[in-house]
C-alpha atoms as a PDB file:
ATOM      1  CA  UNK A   1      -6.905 -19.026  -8.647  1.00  0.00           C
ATOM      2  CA  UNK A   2      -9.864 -17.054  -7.754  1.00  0.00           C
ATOM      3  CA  UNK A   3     -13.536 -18.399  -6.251  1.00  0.00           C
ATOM      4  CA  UNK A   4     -16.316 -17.632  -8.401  1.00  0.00           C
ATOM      5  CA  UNK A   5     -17.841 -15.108  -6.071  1.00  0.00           C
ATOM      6  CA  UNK A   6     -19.008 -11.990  -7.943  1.00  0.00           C
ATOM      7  CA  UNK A   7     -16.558  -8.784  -7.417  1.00  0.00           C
ATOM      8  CA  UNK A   8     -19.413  -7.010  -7.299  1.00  0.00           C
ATOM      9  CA  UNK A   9     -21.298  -8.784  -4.337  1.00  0.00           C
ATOM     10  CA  UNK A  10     -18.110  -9.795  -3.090  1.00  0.00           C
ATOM     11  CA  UNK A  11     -14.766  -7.899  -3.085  1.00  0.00           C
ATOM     12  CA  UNK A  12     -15.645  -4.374  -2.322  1.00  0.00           C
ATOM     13  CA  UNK A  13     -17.523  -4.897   0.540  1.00  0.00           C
ATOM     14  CA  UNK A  14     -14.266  -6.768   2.297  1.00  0.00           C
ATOM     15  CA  UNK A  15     -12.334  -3.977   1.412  1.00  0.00           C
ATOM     16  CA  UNK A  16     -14.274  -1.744   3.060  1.00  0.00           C
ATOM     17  CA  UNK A  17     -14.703  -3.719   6.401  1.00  0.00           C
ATOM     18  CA  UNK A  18     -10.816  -3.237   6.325  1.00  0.00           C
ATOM     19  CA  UNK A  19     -10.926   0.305   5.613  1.00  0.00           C
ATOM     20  CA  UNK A  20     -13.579   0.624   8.202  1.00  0.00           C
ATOM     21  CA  UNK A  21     -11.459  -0.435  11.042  1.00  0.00           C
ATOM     22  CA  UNK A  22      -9.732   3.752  10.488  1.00  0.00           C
ATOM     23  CA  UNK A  23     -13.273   4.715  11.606  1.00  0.00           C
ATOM     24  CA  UNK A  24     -13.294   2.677  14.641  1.00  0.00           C
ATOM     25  CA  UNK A  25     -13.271   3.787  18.510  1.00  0.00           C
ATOM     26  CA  UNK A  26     -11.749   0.940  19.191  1.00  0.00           C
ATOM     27  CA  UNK A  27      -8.093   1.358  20.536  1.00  0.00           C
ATOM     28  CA  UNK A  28      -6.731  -2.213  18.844  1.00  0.00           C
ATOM     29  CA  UNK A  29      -7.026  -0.337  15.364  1.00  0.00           C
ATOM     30  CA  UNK A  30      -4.950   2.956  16.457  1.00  0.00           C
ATOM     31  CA  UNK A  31      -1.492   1.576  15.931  1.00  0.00           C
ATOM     32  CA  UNK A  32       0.766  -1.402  16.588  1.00  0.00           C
ATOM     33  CA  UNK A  33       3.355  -3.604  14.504  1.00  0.00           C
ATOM     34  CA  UNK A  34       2.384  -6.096  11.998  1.00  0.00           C
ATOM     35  CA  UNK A  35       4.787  -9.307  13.073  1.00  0.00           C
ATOM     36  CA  UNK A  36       4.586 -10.783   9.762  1.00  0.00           C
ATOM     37  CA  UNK A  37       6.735 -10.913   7.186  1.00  0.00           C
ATOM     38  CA  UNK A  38       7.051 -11.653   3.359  1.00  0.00           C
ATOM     39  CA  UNK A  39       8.453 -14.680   1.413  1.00  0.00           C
ATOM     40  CA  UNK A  40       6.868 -16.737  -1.253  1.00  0.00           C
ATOM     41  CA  UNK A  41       6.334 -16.449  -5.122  1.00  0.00           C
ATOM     42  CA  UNK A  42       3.305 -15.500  -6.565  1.00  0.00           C
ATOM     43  CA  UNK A  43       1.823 -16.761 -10.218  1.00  0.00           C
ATOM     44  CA  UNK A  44       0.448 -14.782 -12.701  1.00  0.00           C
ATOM     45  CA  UNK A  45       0.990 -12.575 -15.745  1.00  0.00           C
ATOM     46  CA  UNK A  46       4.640 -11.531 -14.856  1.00  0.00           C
ATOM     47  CA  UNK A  47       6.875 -14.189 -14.030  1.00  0.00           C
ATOM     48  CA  UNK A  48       8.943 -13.871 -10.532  1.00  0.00           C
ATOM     49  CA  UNK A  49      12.282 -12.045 -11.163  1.00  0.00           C
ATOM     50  CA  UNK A  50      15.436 -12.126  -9.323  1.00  0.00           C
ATOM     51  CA  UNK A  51      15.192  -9.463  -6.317  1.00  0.00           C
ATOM     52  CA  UNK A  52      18.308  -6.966  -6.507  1.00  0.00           C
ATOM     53  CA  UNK A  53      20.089  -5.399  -3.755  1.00  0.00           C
ATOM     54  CA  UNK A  54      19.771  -1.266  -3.659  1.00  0.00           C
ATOM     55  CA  UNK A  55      17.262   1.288  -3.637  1.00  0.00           C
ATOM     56  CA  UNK A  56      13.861  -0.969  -3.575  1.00  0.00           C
ATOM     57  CA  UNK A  57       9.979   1.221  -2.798  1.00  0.00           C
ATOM     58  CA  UNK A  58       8.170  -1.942  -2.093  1.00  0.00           C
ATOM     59  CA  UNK A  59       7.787  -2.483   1.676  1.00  0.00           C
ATOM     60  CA  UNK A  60       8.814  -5.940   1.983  1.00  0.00           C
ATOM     61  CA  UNK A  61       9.009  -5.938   5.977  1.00  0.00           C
ATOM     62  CA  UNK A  62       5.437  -5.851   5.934  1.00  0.00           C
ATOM     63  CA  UNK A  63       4.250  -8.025   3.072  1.00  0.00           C
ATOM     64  CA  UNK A  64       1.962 -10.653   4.321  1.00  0.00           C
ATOM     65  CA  UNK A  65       0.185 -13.627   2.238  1.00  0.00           C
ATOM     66  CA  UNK A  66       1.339 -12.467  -1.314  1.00  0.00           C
ATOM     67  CA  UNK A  67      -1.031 -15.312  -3.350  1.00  0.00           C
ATOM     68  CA  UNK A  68      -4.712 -15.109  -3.332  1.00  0.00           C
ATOM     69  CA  UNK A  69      -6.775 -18.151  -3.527  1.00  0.00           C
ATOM     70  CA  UNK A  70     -10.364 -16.216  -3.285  1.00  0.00           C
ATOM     71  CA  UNK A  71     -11.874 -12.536  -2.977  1.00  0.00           C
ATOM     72  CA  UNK A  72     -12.577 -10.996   0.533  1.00  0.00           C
ATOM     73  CA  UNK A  73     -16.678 -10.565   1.373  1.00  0.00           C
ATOM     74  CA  UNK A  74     -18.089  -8.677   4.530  1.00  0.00           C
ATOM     75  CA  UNK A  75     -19.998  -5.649   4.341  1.00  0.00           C
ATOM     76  CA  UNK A  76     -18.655  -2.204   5.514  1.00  0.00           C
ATOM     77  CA  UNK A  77     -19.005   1.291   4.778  1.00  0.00           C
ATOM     78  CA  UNK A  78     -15.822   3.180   3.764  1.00  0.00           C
ATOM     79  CA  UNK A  79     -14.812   6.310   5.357  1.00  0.00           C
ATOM     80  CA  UNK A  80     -11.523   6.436   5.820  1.00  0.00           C
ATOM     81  CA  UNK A  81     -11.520  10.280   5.632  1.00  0.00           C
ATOM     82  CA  UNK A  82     -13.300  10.761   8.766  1.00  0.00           C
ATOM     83  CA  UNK A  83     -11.372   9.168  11.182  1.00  0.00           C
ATOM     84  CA  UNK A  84      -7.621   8.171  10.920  1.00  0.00           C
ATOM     85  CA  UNK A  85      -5.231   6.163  13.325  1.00  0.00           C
ATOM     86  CA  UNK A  86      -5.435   8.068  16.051  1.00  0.00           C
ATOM     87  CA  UNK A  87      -7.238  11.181  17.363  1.00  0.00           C
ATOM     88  CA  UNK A  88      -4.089  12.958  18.029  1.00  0.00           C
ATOM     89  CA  UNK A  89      -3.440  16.517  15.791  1.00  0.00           C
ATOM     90  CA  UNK A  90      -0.818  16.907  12.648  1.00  0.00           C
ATOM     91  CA  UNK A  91       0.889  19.971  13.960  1.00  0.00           C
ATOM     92  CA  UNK A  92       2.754  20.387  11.279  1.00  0.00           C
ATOM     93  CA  UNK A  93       1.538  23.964   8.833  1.00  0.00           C
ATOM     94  CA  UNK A  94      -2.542  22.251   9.598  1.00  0.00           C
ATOM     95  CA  UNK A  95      -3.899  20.950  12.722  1.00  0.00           C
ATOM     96  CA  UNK A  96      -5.502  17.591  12.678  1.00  0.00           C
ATOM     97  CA  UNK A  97      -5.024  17.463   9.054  1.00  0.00           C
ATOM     98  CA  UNK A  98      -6.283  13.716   8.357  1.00  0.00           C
ATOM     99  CA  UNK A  99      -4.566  13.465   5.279  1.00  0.00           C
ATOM    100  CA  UNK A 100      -5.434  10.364   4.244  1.00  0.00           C
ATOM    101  CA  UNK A 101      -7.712   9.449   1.060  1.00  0.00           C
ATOM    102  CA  UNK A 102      -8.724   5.730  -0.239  1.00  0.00           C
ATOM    103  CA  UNK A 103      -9.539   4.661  -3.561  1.00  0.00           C
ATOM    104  CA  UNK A 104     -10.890   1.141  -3.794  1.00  0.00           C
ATOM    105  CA  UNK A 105     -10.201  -0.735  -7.216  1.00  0.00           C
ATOM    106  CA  UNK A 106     -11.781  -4.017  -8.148  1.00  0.00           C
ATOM    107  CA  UNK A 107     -12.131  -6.085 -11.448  1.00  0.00           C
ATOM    108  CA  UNK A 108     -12.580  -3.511 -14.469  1.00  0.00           C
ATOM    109  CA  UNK A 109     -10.694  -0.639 -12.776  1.00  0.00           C
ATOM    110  CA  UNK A 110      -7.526  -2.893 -10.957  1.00  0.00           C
ATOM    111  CA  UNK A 111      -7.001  -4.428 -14.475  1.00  0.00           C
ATOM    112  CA  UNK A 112      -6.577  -0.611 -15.751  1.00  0.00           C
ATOM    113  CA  UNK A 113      -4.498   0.399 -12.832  1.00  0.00           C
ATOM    114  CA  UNK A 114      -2.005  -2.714 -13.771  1.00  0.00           C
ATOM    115  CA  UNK A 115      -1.902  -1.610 -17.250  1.00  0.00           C
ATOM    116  CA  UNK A 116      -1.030   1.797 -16.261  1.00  0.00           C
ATOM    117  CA  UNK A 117       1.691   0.328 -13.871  1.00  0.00           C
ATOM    118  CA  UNK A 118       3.069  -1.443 -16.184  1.00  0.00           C
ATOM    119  CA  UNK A 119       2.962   1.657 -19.010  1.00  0.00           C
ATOM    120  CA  UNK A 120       5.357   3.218 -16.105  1.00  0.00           C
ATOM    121  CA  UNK A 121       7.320   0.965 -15.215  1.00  0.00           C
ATOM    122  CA  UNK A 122       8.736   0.473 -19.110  1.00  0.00           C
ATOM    123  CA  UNK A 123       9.135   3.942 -19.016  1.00  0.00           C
ATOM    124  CA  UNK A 124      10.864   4.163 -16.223  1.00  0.00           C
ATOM    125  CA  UNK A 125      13.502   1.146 -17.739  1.00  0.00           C
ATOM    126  CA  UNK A 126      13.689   3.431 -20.903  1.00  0.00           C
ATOM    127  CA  UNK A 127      13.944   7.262 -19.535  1.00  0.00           C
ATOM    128  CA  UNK A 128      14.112   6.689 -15.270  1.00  0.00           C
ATOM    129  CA  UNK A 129      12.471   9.923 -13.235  1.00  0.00           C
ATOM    130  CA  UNK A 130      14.243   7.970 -10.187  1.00  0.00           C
ATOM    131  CA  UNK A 131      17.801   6.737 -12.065  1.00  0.00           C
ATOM    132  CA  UNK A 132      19.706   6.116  -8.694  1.00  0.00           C
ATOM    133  CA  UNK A 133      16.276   3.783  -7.870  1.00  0.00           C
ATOM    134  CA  UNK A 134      16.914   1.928 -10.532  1.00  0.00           C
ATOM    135  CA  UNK A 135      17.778  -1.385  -8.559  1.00  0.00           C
ATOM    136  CA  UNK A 136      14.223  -1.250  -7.091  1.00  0.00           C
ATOM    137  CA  UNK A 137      12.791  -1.778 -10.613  1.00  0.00           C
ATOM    138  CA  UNK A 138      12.898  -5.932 -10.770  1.00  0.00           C
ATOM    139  CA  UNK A 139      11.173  -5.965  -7.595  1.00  0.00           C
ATOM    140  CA  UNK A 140       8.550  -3.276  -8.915  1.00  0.00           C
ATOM    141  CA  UNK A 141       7.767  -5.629 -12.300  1.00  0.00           C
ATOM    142  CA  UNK A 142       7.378  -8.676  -9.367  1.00  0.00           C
ATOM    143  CA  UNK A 143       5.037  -6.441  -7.641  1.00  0.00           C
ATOM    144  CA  UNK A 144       2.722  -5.561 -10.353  1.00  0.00           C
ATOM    145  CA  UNK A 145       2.574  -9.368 -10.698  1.00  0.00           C
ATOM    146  CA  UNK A 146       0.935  -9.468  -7.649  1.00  0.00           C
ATOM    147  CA  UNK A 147      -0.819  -6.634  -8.018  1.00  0.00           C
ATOM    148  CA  UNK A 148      -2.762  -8.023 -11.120  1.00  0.00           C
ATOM    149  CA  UNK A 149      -3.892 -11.042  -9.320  1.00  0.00           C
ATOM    150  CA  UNK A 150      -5.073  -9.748  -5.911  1.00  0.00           C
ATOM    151  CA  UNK A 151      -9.354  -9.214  -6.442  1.00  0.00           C
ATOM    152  CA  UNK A 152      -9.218  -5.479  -4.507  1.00  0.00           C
ATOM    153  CA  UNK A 153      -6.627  -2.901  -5.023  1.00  0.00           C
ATOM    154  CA  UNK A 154      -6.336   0.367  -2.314  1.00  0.00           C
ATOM    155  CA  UNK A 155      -4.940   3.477  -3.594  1.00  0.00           C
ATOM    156  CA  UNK A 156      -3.516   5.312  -0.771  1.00  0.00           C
ATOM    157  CA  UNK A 157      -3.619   9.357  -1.093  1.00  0.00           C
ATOM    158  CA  UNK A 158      -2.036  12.554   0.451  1.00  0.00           C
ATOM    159  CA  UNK A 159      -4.544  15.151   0.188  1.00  0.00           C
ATOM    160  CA  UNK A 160      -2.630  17.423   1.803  1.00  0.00           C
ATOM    161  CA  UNK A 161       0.838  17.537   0.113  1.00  0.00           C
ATOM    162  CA  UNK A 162       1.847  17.959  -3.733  1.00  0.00           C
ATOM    163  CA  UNK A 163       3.999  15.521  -6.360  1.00  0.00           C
ATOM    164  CA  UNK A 164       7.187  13.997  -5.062  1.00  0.00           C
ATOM    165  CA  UNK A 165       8.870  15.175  -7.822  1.00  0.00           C
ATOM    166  CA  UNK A 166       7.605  18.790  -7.368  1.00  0.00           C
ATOM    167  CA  UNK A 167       9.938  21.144  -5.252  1.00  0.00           C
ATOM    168  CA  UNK A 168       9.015  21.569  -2.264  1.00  0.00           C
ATOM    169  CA  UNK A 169       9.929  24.131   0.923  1.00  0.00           C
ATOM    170  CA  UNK A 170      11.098  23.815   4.242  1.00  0.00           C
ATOM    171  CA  UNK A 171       8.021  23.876   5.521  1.00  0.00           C
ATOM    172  CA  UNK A 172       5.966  21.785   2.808  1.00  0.00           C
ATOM    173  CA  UNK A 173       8.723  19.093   3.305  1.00  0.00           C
ATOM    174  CA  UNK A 174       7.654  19.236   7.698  1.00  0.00           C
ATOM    175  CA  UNK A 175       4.162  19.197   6.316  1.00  0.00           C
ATOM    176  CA  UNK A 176       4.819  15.674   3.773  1.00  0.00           C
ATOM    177  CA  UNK A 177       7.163  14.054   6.525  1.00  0.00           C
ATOM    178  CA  UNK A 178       4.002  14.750   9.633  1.00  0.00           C
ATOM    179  CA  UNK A 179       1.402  13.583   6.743  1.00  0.00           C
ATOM    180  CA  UNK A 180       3.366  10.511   6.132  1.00  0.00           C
ATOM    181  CA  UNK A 181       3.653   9.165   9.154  1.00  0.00           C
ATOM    182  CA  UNK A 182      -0.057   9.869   9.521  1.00  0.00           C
ATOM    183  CA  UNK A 183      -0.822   8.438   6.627  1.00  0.00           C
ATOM    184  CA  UNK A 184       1.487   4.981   7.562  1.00  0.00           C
ATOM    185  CA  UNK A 185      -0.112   4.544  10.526  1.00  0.00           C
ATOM    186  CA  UNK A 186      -3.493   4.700   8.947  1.00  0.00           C
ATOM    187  CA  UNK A 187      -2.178   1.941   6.146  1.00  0.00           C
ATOM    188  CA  UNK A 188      -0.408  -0.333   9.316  1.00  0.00           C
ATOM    189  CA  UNK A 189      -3.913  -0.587  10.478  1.00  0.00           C
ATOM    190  CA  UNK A 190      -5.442  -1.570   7.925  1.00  0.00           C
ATOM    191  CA  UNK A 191      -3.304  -4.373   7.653  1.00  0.00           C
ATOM    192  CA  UNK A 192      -3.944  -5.147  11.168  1.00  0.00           C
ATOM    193  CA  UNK A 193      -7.414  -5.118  10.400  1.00  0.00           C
ATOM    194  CA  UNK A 194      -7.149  -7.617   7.045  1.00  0.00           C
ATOM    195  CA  UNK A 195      -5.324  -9.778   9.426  1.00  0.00           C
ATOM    196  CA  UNK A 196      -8.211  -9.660  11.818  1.00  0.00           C
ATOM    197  CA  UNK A 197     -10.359 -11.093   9.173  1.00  0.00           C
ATOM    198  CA  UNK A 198      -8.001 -13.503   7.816  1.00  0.00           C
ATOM    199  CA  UNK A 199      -7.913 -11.391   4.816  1.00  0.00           C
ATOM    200  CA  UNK A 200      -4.324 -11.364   3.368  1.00  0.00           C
ATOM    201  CA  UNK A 201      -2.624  -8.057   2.613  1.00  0.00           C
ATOM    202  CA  UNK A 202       0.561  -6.558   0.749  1.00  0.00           C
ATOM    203  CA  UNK A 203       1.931  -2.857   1.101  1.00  0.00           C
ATOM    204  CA  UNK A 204       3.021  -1.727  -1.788  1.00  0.00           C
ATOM    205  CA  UNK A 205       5.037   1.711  -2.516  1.00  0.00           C
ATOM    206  CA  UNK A 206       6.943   0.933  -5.379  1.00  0.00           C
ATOM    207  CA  UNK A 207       4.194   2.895  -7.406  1.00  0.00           C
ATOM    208  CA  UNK A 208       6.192   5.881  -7.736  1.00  0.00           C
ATOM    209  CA  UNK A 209       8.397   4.090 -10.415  1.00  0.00           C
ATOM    210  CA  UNK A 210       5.091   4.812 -11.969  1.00  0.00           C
ATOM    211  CA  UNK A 211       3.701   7.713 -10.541  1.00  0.00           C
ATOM    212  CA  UNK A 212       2.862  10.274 -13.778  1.00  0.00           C
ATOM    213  CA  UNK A 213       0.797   7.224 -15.269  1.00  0.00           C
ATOM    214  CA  UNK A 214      -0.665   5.927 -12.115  1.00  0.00           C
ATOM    215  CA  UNK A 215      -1.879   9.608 -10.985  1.00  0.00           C
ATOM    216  CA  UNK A 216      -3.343  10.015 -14.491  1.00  0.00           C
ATOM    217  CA  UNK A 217      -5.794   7.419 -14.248  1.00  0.00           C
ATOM    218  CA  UNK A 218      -6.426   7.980 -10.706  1.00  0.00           C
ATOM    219  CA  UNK A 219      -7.225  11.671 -11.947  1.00  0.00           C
ATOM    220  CA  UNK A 220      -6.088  13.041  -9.122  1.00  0.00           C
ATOM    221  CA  UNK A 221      -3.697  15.944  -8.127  1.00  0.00           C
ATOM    222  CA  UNK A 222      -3.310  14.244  -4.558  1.00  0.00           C
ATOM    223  CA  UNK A 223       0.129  12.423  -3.623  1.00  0.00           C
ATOM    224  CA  UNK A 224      -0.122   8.887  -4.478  1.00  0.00           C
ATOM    225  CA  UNK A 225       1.725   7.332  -1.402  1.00  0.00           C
ATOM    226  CA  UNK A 226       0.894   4.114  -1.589  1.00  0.00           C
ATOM    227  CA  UNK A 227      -0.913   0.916  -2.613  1.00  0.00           C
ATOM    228  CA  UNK A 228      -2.550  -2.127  -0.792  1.00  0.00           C
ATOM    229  CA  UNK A 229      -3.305  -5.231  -1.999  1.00  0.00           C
ATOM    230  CA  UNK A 230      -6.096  -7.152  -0.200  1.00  0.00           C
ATOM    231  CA  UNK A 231      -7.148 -10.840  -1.207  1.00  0.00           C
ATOM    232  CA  UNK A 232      -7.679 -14.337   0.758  1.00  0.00           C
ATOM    233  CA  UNK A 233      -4.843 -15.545   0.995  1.00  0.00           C
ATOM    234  CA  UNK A 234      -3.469 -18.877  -1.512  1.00  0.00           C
ATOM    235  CA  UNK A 235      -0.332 -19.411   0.480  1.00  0.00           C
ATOM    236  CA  UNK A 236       1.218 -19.344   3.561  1.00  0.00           C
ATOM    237  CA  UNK A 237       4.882 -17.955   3.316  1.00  0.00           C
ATOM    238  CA  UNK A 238       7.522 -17.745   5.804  1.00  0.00           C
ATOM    239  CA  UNK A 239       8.655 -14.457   7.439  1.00  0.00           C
ATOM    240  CA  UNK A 240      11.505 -12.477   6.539  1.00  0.00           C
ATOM    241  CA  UNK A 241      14.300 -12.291   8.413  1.00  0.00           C
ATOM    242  CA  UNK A 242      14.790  -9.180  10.899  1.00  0.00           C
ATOM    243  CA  UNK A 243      17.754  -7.721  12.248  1.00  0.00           C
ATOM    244  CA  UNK A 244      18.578  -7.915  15.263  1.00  0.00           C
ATOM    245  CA  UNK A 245      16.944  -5.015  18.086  1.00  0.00           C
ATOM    246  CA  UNK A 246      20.473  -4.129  19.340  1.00  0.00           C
ATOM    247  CA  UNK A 247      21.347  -3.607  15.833  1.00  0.00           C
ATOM    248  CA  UNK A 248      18.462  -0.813  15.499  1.00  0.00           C
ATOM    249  CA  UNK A 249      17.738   0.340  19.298  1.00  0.00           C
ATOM    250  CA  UNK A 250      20.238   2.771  20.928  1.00  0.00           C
ATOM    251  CA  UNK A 251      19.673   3.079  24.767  1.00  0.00           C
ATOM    252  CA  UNK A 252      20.644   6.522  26.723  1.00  0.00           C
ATOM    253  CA  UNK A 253      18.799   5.883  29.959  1.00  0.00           C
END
């Protein structure tokens, strides 16, 4: 499925030309929408399974080329830390908190990630943390499939806010809900920014049916928020459908 470029030469450095783009000046990479959409099956060690309606972590409106024929290349330097998507402050408990934190997985690493994934994920069938999430679990196995065949693997971190499954306060909950949205913005570009390469890109947050074992390996007390997938893409797939505006826009002008 994969060119024989080495992971070494190859895959980290187009990761980091993504991750790069959060450094940039350059107002295209402080926000927008990504207009694609997700469809398509992807091959690999876990077949496709049946996608059930209910509670479901994987962000599916903003999947985009789920099958990778070939790993990214492109040299960048990644410092995601230092400048996020915007320069505006979190003024929620810390001012211009730039929460976000990137760990970049290829080859020996991703593999170990997937196993840990998949550790949680059985666990989570056999004694749930998130019971009434339960219906997101068949898309979280299809997930990991694609997971273990993209070449570069993001980890996406809150460095600013605890657990999920920790209790939090009134005002730690402000603090996770600013961070968040910080922290989303800084993943939507980076998506924008794969796309701008023509590198392909999925969004994954379905993690936290795994969260205990995927924080473990990570070794890291941070909030794992998220996951991103990066790979050239080995398909095309349609977009999903959207609902309509008036069905999510309400006008008081």
């Amino acid at each position: 499925m994969y060119a024989g470029v080495s992971l070494e030469s190859a895959v980290l450095p187009g990761a980091f030309s993504v991750l790069e783009a959060l450094n940039s000046r350059d107002p295209a990479f402080r926000g927008g929408l990504n207009k694609y959409g997700a469809g398509g099956r992807s091959a690999g060690k876990y077949p496709p399974q049946e996608r059930k309606r209910g509670a479901s972590h994987g962000h599916g409106c903003h999947l985009h080329k789920k099958k990778y024929s070939q790993i990214p290349s492109g040299r960048a330097a990644a410092r995601c830390d230092r400048r996020g998507p915007g320069r505006g402050p979190c003024r929620a408990v810390r001012e211009n908190a730039q929460p976000w934190r990137f760990v970049v997985l290829g080859e020996e690493a991703k593999a170990a990630f997937c196993a840990c994934m998949e550790a949680g994920l059985q666990r989570e069938t056999d004694a749930p943390l998130l019971p009434e999430s339960s219906g997101g679990l068949p898309d979280a196995w299809y997930t990991l499939g694609i997971i273990c065949q993209a070449p570069v693997l993001v980890a996406v971190l809150n460095c600013c806010d605890k657990s999920p499954f920790a209790p939090n306060s009134a005002d730690e909950h402000v603090s996770e809900l600013v961070n968040t949205q910080s922290i989303g913005a800084a993943i939507q570009n980076m998506l924008l920014k794969a796309e701008d390469l023509s590198v392909g890109s999925l969004w994954i947050a379905n993690t936290f049916f795994a969260y205990p074992e995927l924080t473990a390996f990570l070794e890291t007390e941070h909030q794992l928020v998220a996951a991103v997938a990066l790979g050239y893409a080995d398909e095309q797939p349609n977009a999903r459908p959207r609902k309509p505006l008036e069905s999510l826009v309400t006008y008081r002008l």
